[in-house]
PDB file of N, CA and C in Angstrom:
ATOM      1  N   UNK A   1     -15.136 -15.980 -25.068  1.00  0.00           N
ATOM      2  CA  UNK A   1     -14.667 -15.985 -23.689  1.00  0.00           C
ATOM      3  C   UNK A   1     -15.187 -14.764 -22.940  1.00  0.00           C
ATOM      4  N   UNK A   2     -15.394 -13.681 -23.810  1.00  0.00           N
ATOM      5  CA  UNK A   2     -15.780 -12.501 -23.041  1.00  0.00           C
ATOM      6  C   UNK A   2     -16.829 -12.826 -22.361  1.00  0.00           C
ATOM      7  N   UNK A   3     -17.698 -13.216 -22.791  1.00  0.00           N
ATOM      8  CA  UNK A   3     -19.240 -12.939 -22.441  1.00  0.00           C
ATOM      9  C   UNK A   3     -19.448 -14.049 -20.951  1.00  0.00           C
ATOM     10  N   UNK A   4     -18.791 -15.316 -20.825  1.00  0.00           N
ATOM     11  CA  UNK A   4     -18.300 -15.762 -19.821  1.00  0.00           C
ATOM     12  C   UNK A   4     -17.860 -15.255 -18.770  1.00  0.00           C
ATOM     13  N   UNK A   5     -17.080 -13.963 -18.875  1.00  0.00           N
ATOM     14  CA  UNK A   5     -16.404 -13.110 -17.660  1.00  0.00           C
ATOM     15  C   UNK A   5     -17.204 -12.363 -17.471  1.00  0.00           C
ATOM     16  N   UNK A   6     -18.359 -12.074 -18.313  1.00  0.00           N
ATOM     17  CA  UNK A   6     -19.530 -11.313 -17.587  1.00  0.00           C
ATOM     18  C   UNK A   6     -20.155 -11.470 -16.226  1.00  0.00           C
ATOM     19  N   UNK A   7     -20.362 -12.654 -15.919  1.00  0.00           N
ATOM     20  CA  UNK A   7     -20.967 -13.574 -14.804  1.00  0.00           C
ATOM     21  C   UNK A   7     -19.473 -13.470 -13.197  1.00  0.00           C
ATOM     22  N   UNK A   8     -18.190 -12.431 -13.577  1.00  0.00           N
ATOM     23  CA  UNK A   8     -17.352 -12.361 -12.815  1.00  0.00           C
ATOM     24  C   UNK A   8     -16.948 -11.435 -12.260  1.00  0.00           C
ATOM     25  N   UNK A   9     -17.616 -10.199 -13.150  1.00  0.00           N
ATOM     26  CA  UNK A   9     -17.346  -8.980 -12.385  1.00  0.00           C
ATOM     27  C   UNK A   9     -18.123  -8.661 -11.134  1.00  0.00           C
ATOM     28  N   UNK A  10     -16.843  -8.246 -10.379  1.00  0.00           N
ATOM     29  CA  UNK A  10     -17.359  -7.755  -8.860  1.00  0.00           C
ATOM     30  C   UNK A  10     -17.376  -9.107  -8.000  1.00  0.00           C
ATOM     31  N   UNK A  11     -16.562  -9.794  -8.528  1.00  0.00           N
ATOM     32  CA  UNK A  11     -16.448 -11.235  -7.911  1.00  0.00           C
ATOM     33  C   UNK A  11     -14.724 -10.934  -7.580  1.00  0.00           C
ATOM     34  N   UNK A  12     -14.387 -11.828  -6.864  1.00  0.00           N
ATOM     35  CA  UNK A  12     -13.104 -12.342  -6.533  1.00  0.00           C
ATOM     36  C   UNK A  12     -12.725 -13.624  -7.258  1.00  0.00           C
ATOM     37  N   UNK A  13     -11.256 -13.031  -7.969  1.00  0.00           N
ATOM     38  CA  UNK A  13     -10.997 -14.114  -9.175  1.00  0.00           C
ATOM     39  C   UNK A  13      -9.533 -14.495  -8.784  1.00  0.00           C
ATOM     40  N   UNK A  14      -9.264 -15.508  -9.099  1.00  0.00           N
ATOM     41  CA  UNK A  14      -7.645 -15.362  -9.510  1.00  0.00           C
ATOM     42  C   UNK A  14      -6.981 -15.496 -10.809  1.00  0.00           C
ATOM     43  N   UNK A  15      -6.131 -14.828 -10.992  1.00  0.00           N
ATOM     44  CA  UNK A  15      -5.665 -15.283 -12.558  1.00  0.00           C
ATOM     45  C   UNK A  15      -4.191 -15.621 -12.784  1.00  0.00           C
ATOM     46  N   UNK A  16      -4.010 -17.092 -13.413  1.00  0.00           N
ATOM     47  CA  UNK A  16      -2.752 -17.139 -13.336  1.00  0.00           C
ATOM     48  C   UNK A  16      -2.052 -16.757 -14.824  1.00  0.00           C
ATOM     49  N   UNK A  17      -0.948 -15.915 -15.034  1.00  0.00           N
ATOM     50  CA  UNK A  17      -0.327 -15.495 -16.488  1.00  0.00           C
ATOM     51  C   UNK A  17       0.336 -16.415 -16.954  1.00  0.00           C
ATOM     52  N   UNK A  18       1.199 -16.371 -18.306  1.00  0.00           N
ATOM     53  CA  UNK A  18       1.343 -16.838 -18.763  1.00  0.00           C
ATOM     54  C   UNK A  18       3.066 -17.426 -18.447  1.00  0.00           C
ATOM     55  N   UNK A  19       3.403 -16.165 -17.596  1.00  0.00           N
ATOM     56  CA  UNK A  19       4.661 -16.416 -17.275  1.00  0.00           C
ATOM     57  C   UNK A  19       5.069 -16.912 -15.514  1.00  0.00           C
ATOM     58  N   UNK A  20       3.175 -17.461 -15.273  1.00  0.00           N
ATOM     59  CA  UNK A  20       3.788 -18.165 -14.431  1.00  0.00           C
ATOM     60  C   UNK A  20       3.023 -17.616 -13.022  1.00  0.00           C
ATOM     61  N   UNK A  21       2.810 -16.444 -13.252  1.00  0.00           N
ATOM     62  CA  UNK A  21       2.615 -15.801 -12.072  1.00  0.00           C
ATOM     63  C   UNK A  21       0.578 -16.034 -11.413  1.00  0.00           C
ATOM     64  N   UNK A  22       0.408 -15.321 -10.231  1.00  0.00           N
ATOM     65  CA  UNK A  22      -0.786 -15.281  -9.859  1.00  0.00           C
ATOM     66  C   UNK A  22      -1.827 -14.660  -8.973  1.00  0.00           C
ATOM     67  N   UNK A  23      -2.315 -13.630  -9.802  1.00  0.00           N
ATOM     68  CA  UNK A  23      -2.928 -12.344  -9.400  1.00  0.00           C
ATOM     69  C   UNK A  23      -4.332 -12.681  -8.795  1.00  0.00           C
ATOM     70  N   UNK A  24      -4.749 -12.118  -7.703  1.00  0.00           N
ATOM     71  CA  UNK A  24      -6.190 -12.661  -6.753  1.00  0.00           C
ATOM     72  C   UNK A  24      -6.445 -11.010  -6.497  1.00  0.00           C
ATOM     73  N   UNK A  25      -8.077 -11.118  -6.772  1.00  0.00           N
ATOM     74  CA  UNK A  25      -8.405  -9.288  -6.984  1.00  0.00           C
ATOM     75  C   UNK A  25      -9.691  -9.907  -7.420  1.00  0.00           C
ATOM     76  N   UNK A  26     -10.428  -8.688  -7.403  1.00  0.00           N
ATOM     77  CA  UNK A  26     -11.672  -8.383  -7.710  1.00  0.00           C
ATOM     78  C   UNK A  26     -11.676  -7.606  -9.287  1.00  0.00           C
ATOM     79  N   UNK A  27     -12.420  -8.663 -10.448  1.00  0.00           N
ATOM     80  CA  UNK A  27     -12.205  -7.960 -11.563  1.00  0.00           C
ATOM     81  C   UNK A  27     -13.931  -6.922 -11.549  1.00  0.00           C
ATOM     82  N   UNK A  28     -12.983  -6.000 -11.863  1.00  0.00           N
ATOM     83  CA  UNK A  28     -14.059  -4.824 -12.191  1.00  0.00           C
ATOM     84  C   UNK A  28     -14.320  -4.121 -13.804  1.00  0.00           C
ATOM     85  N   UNK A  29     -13.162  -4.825 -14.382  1.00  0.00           N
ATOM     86  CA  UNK A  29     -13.711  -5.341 -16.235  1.00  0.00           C
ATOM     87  C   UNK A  29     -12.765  -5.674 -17.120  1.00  0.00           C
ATOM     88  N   UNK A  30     -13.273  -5.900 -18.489  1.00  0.00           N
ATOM     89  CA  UNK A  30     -12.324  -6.124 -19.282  1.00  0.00           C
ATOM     90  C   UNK A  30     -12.619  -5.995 -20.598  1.00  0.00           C
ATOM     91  N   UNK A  31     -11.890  -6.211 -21.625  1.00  0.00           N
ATOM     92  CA  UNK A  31     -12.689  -5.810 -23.070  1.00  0.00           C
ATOM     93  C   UNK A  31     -12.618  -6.668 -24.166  1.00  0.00           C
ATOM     94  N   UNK A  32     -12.455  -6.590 -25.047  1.00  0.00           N
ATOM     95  CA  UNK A  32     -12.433  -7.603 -26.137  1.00  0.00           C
ATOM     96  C   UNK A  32     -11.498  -8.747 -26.551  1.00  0.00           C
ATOM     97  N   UNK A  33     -10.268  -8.033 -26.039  1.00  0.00           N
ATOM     98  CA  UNK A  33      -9.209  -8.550 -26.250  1.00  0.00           C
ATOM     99  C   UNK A  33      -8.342  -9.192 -24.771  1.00  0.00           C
ATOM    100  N   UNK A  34      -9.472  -9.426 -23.945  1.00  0.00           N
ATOM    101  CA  UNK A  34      -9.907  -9.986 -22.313  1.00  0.00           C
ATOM    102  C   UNK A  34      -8.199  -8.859 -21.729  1.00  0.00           C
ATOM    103  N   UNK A  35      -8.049  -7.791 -21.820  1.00  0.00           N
ATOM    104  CA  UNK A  35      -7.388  -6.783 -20.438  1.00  0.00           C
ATOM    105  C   UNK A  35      -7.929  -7.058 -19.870  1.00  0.00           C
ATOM    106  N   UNK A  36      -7.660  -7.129 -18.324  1.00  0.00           N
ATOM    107  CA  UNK A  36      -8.351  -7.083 -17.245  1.00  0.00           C
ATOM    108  C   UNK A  36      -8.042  -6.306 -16.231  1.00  0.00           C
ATOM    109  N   UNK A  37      -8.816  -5.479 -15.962  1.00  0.00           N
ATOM    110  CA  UNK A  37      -8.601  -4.909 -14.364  1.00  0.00           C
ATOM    111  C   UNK A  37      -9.399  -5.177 -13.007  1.00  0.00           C
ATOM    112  N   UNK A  38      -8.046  -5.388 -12.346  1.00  0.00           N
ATOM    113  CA  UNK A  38      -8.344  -5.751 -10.966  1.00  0.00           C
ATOM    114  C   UNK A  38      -7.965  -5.229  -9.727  1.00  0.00           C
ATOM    115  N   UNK A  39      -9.300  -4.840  -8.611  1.00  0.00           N
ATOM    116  CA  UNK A  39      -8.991  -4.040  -7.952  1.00  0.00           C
ATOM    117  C   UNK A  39      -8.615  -4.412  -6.262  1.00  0.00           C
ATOM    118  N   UNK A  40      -8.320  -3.841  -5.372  1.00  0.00           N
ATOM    119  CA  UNK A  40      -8.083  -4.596  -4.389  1.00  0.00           C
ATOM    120  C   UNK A  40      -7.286  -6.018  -4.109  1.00  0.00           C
ATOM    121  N   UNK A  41      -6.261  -6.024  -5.239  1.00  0.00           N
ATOM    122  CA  UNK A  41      -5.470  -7.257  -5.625  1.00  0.00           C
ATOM    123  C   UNK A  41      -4.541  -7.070  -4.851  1.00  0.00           C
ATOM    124  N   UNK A  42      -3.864  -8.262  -4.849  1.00  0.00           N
ATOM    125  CA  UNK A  42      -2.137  -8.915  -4.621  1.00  0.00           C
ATOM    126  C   UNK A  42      -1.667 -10.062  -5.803  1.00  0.00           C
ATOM    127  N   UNK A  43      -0.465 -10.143  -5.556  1.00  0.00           N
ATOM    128  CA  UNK A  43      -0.088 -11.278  -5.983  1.00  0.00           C
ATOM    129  C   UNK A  43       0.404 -12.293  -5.296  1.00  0.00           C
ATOM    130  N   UNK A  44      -0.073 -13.797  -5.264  1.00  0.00           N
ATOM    131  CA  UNK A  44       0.354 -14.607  -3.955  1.00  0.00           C
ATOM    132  C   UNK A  44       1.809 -15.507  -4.784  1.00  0.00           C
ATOM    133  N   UNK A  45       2.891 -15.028  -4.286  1.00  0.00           N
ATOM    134  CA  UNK A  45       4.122 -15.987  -4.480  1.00  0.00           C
ATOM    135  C   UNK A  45       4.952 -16.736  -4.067  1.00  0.00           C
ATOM    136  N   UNK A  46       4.539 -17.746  -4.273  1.00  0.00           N
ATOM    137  CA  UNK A  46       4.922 -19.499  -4.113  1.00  0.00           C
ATOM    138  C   UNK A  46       6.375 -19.376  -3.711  1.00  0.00           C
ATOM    139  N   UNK A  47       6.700 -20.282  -2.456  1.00  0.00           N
ATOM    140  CA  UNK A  47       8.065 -20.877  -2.623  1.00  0.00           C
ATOM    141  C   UNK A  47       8.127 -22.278  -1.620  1.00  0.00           C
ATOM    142  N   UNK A  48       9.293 -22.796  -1.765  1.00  0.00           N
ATOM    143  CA  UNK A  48       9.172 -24.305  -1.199  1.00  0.00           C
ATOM    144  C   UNK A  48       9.469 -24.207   0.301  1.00  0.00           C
ATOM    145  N   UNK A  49      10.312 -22.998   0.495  1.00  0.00           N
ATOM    146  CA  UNK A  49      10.845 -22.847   2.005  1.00  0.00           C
ATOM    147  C   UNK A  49      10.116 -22.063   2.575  1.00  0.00           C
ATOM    148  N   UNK A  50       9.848 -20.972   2.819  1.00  0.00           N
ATOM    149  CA  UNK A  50       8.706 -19.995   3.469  1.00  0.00           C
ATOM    150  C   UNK A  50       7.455 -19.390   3.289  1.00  0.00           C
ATOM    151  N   UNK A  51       6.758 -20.479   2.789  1.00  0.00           N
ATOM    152  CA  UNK A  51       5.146 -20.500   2.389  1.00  0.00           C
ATOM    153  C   UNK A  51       4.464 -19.467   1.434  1.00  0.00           C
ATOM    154  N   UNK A  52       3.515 -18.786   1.040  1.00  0.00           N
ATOM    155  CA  UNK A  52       3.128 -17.766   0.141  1.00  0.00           C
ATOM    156  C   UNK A  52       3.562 -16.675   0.401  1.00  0.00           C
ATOM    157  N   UNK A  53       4.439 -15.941  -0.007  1.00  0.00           N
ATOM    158  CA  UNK A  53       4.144 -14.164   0.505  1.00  0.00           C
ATOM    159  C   UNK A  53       2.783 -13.646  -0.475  1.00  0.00           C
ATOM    160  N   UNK A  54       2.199 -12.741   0.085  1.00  0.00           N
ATOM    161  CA  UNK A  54       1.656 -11.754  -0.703  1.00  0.00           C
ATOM    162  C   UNK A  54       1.802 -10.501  -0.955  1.00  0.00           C
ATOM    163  N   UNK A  55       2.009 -10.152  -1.829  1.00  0.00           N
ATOM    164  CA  UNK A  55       2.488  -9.103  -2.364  1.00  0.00           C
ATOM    165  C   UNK A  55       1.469  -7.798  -2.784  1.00  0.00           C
ATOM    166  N   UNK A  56       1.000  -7.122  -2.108  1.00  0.00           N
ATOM    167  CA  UNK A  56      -0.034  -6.042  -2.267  1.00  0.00           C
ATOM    168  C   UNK A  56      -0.402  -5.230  -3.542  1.00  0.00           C
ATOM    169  N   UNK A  57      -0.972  -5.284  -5.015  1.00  0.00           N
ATOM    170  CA  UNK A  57      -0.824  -3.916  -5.455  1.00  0.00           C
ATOM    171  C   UNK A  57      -2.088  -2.992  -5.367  1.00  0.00           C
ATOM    172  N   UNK A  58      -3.439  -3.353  -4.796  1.00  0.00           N
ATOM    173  CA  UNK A  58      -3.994  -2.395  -5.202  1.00  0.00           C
ATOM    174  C   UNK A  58      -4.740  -2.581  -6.387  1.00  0.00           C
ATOM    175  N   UNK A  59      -4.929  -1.538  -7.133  1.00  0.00           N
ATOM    176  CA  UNK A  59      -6.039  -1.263  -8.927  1.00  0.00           C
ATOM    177  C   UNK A  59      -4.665  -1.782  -9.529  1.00  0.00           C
ATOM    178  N   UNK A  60      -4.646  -2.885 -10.366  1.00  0.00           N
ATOM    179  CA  UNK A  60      -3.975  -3.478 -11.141  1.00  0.00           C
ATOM    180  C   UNK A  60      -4.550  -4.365 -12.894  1.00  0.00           C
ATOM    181  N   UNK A  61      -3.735  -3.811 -13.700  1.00  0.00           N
ATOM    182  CA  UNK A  61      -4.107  -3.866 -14.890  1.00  0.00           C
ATOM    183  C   UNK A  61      -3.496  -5.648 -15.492  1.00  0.00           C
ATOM    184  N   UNK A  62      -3.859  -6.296 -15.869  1.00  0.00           N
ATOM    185  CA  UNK A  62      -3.306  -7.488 -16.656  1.00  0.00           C
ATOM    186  C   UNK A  62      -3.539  -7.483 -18.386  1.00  0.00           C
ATOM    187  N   UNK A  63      -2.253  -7.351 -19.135  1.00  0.00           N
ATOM    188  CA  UNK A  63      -2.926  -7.222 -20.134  1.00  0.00           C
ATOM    189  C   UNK A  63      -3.376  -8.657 -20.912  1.00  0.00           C
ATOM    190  N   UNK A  64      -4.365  -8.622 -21.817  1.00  0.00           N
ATOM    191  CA  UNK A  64      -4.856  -9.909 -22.262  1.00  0.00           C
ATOM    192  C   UNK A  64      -4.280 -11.285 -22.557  1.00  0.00           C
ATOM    193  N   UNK A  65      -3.264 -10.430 -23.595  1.00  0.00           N
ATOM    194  CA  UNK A  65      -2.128 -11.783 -24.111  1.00  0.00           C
ATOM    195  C   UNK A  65      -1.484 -12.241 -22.954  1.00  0.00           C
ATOM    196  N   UNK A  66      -1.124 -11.934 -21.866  1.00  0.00           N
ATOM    197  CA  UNK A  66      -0.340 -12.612 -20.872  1.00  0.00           C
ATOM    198  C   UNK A  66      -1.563 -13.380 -20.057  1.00  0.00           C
ATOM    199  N   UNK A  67      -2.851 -13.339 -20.482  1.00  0.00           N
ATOM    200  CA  UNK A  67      -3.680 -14.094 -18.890  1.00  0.00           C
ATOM    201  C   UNK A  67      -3.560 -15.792 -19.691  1.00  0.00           C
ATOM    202  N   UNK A  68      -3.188 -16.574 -19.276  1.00  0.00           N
ATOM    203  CA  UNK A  68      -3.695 -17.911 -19.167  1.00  0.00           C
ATOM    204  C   UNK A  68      -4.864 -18.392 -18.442  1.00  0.00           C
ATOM    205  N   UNK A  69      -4.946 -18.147 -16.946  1.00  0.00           N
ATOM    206  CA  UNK A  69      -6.314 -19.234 -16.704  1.00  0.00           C
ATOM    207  C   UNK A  69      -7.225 -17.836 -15.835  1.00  0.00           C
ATOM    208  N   UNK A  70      -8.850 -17.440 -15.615  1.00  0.00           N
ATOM    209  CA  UNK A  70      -9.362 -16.807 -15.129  1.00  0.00           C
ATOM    210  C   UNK A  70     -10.310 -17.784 -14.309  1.00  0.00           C
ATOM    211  N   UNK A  71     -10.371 -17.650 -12.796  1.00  0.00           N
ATOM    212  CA  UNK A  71     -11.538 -18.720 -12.440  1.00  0.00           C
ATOM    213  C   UNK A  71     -11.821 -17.850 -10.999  1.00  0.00           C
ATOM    214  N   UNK A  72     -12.928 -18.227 -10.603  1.00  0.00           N
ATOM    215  CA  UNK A  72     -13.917 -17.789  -9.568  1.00  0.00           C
ATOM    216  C   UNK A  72     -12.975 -18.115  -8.032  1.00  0.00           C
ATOM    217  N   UNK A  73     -12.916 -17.234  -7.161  1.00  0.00           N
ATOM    218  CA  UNK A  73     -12.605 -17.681  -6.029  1.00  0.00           C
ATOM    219  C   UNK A  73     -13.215 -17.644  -4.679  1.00  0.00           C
ATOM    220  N   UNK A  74     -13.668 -18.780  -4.024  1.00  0.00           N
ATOM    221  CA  UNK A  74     -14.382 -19.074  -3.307  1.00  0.00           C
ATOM    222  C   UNK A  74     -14.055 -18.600  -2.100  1.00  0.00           C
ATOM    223  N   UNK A  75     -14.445 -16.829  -1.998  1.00  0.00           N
ATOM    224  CA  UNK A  75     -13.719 -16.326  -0.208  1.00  0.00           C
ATOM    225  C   UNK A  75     -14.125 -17.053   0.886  1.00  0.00           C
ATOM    226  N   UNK A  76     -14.812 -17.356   1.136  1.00  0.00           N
ATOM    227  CA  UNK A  76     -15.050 -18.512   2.633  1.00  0.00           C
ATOM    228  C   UNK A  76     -13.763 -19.848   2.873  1.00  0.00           C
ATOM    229  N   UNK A  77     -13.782 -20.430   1.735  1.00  0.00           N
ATOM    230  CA  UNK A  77     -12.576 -21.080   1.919  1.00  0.00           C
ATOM    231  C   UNK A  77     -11.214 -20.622   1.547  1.00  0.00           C
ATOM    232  N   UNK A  78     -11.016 -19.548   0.818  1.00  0.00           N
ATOM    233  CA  UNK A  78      -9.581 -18.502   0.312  1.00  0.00           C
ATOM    234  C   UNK A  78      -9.448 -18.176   2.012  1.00  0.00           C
ATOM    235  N   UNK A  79     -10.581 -17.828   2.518  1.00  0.00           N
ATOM    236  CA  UNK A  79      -9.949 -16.905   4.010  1.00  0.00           C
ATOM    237  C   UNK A  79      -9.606 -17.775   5.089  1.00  0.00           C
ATOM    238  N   UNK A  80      -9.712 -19.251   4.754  1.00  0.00           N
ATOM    239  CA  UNK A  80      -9.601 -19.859   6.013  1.00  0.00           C
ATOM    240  C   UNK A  80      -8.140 -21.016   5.673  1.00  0.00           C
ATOM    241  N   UNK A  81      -7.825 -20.302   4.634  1.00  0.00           N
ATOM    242  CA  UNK A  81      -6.120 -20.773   4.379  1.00  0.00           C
ATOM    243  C   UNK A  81      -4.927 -20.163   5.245  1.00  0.00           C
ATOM    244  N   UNK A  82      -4.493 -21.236   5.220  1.00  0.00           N
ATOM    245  CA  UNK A  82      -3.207 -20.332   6.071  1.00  0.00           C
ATOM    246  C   UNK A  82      -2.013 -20.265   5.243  1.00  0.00           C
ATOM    247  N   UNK A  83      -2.032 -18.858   4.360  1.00  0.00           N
ATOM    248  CA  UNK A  83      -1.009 -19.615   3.689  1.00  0.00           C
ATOM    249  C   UNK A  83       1.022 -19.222   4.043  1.00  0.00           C
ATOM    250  N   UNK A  84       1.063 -19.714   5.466  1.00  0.00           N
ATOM    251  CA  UNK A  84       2.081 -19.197   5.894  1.00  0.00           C
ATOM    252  C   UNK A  84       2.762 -20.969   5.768  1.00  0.00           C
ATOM    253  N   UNK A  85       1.519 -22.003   5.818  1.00  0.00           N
ATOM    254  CA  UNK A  85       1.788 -23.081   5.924  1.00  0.00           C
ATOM    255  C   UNK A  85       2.140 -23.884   4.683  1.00  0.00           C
ATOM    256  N   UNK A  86       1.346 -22.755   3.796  1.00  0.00           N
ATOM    257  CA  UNK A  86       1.326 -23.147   2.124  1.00  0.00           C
ATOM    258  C   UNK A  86       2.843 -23.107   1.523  1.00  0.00           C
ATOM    259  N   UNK A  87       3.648 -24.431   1.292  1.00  0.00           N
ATOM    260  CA  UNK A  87       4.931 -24.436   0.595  1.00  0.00           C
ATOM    261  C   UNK A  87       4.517 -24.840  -1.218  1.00  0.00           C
ATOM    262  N   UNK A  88       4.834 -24.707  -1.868  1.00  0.00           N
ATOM    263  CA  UNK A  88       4.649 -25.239  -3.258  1.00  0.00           C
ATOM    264  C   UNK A  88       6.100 -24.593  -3.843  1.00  0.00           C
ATOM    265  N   UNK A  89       6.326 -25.037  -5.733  1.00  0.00           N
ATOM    266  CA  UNK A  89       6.917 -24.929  -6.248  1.00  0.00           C
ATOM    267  C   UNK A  89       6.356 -23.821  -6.899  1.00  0.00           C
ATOM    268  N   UNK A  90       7.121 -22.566  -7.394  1.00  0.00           N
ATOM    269  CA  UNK A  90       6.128 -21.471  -8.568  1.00  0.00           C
ATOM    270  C   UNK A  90       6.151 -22.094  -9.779  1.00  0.00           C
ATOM    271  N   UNK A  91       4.785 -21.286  -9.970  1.00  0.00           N
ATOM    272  CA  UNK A  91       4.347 -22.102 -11.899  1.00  0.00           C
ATOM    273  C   UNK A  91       5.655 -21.767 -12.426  1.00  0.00           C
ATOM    274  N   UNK A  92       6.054 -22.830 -13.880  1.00  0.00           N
ATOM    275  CA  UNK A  92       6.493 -22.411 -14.170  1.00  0.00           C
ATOM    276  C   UNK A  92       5.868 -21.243 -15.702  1.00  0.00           C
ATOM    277  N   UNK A  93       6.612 -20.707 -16.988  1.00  0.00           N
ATOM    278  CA  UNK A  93       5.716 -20.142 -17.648  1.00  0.00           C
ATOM    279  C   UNK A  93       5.362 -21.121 -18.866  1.00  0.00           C
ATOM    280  N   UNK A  94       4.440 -20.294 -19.516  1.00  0.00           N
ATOM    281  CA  UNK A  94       3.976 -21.540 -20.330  1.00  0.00           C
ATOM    282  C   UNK A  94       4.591 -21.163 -21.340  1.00  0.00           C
ATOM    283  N   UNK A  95       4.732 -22.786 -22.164  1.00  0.00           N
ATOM    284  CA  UNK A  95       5.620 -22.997 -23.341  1.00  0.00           C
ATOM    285  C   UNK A  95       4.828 -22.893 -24.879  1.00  0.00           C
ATOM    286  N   UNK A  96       5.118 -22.312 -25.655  1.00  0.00           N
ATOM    287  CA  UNK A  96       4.166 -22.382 -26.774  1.00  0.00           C
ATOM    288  C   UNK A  96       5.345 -23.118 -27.895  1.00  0.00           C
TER     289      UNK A  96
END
């Protein structure tokens, strides 16, 4: 999987954890055991009544065992969301 996230750094990713959650940032690396750090992040959180908040942090660390999914995010269409309009349910976490 590592060598896959090669092709992502300095990209805009999102990653959703394992418990559900979902971090959007720019990964600037990670290591064997896929940590990831991400810079210029938030976290966008879901609800059914008042659309996404985002939640600001900044240089933010994810550690490996908690990432579930890593995928590419397409800023041209990420920026032309509105996500004030965006209602959904939050993930829930995953079951092993």
């Amino acid at each position: 999987m590592t060598s896959g996230l090669d092709a992502f750094v300095n990209h805009t990713v999102s990653i959703i954890t394992s418990d559900g959650r979902n971090f959007i940032g720019t990964l600037k690396g990670f290591d064997q055991t896929i940590n990831i750090i991400l810079d210029e992040s938030h976290e966008r959180v879901y609800s059914t009544t008042t659309g996404v908040e985002q939640v600001m942090l900044g240089l933010h660390i994810i550690r490996g065992d908690n990432v579930a999914i890593i995928g590419l995010i397409d800023e041209e269409i990420d920026n032309r969301l509105n996500l004030t309009n965006i209602k959904a349910e939050p993930l829930n976490a995953v079951i092993h």
